[in-house]
N, C-alpha and C. Protein backbone atom coordinates (compact mmCIF):
# COMPACT_ATOMS: atom_id res chain seq x y z
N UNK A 1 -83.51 37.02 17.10
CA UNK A 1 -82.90 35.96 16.32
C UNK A 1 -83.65 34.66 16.61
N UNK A 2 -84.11 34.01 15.82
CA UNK A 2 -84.78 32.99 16.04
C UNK A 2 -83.65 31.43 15.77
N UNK A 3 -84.42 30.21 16.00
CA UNK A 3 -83.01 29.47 16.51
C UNK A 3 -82.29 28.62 14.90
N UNK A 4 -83.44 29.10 13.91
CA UNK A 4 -83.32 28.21 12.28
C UNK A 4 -81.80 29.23 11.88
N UNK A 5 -81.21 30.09 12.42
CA UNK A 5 -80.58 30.89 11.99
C UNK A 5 -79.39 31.16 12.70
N UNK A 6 -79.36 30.14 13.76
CA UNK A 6 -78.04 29.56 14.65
C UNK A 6 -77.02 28.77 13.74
N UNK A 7 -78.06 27.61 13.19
CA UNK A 7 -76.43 26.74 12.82
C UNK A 7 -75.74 27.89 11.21
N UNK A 8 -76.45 28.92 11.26
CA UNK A 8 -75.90 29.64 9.82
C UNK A 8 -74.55 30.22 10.26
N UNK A 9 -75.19 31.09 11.37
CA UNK A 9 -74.20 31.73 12.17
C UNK A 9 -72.97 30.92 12.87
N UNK A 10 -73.23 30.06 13.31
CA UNK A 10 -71.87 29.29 13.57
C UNK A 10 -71.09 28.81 12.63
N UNK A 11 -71.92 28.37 11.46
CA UNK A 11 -71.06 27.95 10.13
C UNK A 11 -70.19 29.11 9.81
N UNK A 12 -70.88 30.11 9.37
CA UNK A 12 -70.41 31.43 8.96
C UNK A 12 -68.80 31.76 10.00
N UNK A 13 -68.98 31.86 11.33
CA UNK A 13 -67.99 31.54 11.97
C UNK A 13 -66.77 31.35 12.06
N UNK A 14 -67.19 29.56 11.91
CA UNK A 14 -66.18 28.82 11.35
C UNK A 14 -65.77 28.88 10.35
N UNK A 15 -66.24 29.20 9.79
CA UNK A 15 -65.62 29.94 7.62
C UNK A 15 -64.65 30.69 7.91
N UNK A 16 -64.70 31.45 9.21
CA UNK A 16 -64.21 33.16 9.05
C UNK A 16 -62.95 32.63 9.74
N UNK A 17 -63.18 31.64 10.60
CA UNK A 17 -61.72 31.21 11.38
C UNK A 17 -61.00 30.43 10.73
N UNK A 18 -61.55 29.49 10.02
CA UNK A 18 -60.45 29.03 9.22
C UNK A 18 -60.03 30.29 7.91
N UNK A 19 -60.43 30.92 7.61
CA UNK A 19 -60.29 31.24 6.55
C UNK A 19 -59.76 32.32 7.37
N UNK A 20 -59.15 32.97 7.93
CA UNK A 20 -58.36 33.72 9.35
C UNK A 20 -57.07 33.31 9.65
N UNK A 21 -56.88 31.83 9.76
CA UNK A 21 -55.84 30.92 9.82
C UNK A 21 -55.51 30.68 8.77
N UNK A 22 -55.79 30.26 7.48
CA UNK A 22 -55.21 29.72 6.57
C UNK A 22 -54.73 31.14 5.19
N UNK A 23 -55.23 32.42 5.96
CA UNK A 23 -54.77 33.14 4.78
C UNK A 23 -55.43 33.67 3.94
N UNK A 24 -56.92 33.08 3.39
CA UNK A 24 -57.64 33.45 2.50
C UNK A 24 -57.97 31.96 1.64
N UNK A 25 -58.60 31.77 0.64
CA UNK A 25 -58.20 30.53 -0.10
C UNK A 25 -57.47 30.04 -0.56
N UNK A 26 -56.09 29.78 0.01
CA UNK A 26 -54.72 29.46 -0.52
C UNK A 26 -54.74 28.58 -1.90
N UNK A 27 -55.85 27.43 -1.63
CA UNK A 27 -55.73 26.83 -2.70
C UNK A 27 -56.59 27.50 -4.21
N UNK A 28 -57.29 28.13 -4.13
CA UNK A 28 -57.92 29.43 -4.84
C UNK A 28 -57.19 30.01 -5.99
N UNK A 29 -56.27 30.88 -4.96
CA UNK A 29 -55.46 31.51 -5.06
C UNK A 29 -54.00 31.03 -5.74
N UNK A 30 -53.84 30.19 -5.60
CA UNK A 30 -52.60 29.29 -6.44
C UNK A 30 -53.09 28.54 -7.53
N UNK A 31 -54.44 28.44 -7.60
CA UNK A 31 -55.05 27.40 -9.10
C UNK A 31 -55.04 28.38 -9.74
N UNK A 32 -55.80 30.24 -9.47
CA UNK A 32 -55.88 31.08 -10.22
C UNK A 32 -54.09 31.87 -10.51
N UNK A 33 -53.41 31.76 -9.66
CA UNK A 33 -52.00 32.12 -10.07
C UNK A 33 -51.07 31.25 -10.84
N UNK A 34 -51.57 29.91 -10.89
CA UNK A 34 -50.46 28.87 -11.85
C UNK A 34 -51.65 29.55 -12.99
N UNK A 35 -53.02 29.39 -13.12
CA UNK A 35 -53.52 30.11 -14.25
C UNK A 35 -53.27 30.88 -15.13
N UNK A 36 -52.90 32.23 -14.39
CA UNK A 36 -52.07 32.94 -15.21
C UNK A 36 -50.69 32.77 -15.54
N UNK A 37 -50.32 32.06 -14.75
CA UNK A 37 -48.52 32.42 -15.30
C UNK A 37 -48.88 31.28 -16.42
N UNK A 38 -49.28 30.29 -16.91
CA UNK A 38 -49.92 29.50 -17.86
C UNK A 38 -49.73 30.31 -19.11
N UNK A 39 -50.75 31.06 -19.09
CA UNK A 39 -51.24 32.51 -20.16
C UNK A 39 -50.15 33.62 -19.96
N UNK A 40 -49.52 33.85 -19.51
CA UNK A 40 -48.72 35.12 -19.55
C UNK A 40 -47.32 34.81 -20.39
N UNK A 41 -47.62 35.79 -21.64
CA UNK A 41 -45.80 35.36 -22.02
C UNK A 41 -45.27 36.58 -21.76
N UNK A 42 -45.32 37.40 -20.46
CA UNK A 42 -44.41 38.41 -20.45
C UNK A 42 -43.28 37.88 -19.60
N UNK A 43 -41.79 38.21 -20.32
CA UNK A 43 -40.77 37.32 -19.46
C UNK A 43 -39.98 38.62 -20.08
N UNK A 44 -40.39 39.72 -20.32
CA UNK A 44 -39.44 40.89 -20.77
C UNK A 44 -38.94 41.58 -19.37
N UNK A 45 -37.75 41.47 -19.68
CA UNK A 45 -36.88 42.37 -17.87
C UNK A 45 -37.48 43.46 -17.87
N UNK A 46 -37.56 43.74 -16.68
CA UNK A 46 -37.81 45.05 -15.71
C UNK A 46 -36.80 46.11 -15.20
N UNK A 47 -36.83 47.11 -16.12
CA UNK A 47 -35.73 48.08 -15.59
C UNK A 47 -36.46 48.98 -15.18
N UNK A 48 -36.33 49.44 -13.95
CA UNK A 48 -37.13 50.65 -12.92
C UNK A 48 -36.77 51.66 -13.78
N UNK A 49 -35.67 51.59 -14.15
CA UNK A 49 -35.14 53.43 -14.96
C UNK A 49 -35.57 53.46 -16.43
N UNK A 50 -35.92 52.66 -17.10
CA UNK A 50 -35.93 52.55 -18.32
C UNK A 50 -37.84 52.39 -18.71
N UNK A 51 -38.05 52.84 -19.96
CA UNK A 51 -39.41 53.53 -19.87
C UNK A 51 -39.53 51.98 -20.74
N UNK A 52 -40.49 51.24 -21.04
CA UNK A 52 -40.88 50.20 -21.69
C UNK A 52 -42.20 49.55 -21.50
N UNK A 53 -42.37 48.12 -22.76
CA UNK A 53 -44.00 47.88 -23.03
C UNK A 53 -43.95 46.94 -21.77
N UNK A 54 -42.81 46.63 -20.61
CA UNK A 54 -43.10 45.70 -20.00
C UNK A 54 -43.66 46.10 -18.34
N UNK A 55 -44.39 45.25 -17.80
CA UNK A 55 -45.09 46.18 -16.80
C UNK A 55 -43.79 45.59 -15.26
N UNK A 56 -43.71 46.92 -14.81
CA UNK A 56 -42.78 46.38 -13.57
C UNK A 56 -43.65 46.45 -12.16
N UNK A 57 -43.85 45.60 -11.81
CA UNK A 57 -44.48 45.61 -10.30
C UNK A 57 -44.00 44.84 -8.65
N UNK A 58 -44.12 45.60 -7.71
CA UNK A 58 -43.51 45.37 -6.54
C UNK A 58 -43.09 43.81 -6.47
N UNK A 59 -42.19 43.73 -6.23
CA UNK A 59 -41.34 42.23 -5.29
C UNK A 59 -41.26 42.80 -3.74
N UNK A 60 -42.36 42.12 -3.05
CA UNK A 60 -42.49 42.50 -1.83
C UNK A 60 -41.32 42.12 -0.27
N UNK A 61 -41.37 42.93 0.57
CA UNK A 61 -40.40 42.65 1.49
C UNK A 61 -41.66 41.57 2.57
N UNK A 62 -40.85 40.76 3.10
CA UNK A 62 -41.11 40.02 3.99
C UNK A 62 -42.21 40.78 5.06
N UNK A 63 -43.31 40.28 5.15
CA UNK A 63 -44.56 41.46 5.88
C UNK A 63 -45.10 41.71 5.20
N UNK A 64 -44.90 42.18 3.81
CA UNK A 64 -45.54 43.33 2.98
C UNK A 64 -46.32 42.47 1.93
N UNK A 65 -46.54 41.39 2.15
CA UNK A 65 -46.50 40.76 1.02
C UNK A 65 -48.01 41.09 0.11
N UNK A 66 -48.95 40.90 1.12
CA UNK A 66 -50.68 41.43 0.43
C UNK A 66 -50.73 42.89 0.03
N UNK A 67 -50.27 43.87 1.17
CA UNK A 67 -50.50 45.21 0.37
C UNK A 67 -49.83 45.41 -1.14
N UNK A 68 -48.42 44.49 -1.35
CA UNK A 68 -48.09 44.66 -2.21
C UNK A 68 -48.64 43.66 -3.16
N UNK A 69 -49.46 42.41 -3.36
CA UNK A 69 -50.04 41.61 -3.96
C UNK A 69 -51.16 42.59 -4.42
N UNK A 70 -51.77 43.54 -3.89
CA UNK A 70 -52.85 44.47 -3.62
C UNK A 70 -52.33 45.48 -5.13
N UNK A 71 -51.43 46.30 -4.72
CA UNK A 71 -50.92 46.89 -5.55
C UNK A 71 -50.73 46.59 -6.76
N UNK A 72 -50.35 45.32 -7.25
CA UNK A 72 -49.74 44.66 -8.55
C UNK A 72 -50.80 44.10 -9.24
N UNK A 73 -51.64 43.70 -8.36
CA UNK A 73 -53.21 43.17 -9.30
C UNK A 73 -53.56 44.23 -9.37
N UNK A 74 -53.90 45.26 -8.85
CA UNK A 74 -54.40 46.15 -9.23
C UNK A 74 -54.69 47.11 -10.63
N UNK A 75 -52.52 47.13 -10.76
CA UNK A 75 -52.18 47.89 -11.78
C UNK A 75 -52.67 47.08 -12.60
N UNK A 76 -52.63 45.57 -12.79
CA UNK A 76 -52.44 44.88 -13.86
C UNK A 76 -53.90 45.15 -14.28
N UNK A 77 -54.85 45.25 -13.21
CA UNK A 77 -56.59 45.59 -13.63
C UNK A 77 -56.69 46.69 -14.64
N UNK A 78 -55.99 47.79 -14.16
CA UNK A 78 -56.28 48.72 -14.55
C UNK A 78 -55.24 49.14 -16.10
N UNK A 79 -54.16 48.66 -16.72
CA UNK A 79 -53.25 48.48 -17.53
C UNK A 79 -53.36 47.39 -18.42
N UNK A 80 -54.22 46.47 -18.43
CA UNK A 80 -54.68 45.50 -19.13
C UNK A 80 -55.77 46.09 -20.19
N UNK A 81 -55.70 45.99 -21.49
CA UNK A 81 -56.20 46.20 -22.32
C UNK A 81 -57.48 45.32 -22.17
N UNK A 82 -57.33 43.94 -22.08
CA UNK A 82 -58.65 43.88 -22.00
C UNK A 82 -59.07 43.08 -20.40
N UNK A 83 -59.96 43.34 -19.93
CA UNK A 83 -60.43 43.14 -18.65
C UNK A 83 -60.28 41.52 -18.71
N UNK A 84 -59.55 40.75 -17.82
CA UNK A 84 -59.19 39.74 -17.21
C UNK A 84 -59.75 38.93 -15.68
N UNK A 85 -60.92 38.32 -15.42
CA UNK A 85 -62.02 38.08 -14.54
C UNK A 85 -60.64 37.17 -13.43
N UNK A 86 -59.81 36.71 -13.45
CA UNK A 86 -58.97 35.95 -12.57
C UNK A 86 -57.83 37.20 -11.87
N UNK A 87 -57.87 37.77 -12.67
CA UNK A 87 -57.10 39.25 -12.36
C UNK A 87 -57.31 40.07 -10.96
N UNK A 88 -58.93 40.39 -11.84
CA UNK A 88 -59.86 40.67 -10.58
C UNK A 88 -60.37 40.17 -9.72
N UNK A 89 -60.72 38.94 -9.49
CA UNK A 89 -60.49 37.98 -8.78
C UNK A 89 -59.51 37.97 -7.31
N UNK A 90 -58.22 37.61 -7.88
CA UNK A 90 -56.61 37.96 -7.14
C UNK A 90 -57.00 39.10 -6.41
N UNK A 91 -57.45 40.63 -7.38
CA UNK A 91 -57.33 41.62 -6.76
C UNK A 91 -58.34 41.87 -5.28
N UNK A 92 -59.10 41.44 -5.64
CA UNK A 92 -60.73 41.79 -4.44
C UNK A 92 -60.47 40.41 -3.38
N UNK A 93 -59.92 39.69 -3.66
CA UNK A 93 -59.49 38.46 -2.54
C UNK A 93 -58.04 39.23 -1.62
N UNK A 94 -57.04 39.70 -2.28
CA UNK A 94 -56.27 40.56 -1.64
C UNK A 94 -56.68 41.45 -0.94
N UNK A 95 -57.36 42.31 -1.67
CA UNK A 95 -58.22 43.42 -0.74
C UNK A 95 -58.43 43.26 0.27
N UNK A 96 -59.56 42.30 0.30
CA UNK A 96 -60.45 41.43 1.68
C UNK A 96 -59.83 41.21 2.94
N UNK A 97 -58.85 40.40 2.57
CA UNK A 97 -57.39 39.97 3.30
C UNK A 97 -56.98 40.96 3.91
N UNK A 98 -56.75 41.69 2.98
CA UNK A 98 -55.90 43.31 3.79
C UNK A 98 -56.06 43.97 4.49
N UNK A 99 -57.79 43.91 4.47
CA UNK A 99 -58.74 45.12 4.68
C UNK A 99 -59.15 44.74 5.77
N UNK A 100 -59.53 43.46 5.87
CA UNK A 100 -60.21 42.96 7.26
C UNK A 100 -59.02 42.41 8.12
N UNK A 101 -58.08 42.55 7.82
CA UNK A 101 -56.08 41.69 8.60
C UNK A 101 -56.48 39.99 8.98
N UNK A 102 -56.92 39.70 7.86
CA UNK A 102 -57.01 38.00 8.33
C UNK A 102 -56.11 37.25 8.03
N UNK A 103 -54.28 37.43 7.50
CA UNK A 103 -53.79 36.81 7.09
C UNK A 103 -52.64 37.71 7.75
N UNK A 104 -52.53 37.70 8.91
CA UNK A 104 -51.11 38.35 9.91
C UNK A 104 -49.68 38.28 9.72
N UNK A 105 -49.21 37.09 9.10
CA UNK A 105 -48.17 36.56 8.51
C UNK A 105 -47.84 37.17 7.48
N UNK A 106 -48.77 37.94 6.60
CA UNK A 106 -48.37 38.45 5.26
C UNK A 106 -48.58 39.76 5.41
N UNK A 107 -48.93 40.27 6.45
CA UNK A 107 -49.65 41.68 6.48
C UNK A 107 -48.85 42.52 7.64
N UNK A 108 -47.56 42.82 7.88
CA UNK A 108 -47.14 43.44 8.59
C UNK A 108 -47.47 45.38 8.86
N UNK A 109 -47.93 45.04 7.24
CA UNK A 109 -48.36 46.65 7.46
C UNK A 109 -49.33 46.95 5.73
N UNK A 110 -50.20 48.26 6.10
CA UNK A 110 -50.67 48.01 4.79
C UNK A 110 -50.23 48.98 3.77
N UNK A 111 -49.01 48.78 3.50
CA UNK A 111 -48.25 50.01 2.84
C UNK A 111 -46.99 48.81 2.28
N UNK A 112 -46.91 48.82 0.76
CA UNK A 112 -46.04 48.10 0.36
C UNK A 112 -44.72 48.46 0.20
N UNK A 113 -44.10 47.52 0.52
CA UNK A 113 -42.25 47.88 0.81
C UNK A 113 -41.92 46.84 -0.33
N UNK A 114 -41.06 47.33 -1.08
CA UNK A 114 -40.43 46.56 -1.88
C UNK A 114 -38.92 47.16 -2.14
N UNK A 115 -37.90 46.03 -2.39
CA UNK A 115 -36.52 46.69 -3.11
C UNK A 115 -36.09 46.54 -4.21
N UNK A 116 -37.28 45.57 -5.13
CA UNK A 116 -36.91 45.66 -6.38
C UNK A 116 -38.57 45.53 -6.98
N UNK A 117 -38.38 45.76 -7.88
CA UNK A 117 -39.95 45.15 -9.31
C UNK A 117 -39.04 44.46 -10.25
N UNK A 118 -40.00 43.34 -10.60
CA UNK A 118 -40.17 42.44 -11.45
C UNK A 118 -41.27 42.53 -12.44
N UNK A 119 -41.00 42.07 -14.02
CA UNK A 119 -42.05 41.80 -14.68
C UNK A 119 -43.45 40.59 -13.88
N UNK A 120 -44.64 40.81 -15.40
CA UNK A 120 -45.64 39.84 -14.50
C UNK A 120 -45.45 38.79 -14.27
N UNK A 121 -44.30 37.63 -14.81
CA UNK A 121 -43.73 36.69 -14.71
C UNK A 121 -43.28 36.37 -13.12
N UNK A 122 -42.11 37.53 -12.88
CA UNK A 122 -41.85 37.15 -11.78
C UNK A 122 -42.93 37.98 -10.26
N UNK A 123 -43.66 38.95 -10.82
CA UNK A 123 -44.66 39.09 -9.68
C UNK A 123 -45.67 37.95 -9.31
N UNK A 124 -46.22 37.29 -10.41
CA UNK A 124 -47.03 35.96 -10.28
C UNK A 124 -46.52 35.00 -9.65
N UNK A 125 -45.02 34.32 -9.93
CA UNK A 125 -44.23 33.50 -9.08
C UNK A 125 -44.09 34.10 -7.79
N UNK A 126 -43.90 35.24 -7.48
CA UNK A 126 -43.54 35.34 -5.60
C UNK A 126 -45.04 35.56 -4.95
N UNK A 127 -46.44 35.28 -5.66
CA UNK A 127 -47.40 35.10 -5.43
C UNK A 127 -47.79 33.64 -5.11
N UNK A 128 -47.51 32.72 -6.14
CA UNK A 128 -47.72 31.79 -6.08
C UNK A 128 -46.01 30.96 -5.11
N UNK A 129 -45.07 31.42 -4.48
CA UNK A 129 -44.11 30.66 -4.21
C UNK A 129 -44.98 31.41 -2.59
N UNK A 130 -45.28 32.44 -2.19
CA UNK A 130 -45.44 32.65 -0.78
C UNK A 130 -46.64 32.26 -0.70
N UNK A 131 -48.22 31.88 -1.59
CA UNK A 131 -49.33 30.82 -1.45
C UNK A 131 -48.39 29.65 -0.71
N UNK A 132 -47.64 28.91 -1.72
CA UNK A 132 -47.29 27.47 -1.32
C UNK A 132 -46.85 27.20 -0.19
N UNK A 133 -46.07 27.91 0.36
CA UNK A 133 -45.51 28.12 1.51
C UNK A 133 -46.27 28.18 3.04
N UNK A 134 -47.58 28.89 2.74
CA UNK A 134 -48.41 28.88 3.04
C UNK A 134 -49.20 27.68 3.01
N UNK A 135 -49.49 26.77 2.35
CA UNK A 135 -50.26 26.25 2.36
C UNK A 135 -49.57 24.72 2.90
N UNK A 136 -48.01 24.49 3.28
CA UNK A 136 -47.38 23.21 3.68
C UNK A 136 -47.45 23.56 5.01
């Protein structure tokens, strides 16, 4: 290692620790989630038992919150008619998070627990209400 390639490595570092502590890009992550709820007019209820055009996805338990953020972008990637770049986005920033455990507070386990689903309305809000929370 030669020494032009020190201050990279310490920067790099420090990227990884704050960005370790703070969660991921909280503020990122809440410009691209008020984004969509902006654009989204799905506000059609979510009945688990009932078959419909509206998409129901995890409302996560306290811990669970990324694997299940993980899960819900996901579907929405893959159930979206047409491919959505902020979508995917959400989804591969969750991942990251998950995958590497840099956000401990949200990651109690990587298996999502939920006791209810919500349309994309209200999955986007408990995205963007546990960002904010995060970020005061």
């Amino acid at each position: 290692m030669n020494a032009s390639m020190l201050p990279y490595i310490l920067f790099s570092c420090l990227l990884l620790s704050v960005q370790a502590e703070g969660c991921g890009i909280v503020r990122e992550i809440i410009r691209y989630t008020e984004r969509l709820l902006d654009n989204s007019s799905v506000s059609c209820p979510c009945r688990q038992t009932d078959i419909s055009s509206c998409s129901c996805l995890p409302i996560p338990e306290r811990g669970h919150e990324l694997a299940c953020f993980v899960d819900g972008t996901k579907y929405l990637m893959e159930n979206n008619e047409s491919s959505n770049p902020v979508i995917e986005r959400l989804y591969w920033t969750f991942q990251a998070l998950l995958d590497r455990n840099l956000c401990e507070r949200l990651a109690y386990s990587n298996q999502c627990q939920y006791e209810t689903k919500g349309n994309v309305t209200e999955f986007l809000e408990k995205i963007l209400t546990t960002y904010q929370a995060i970020e005061k």
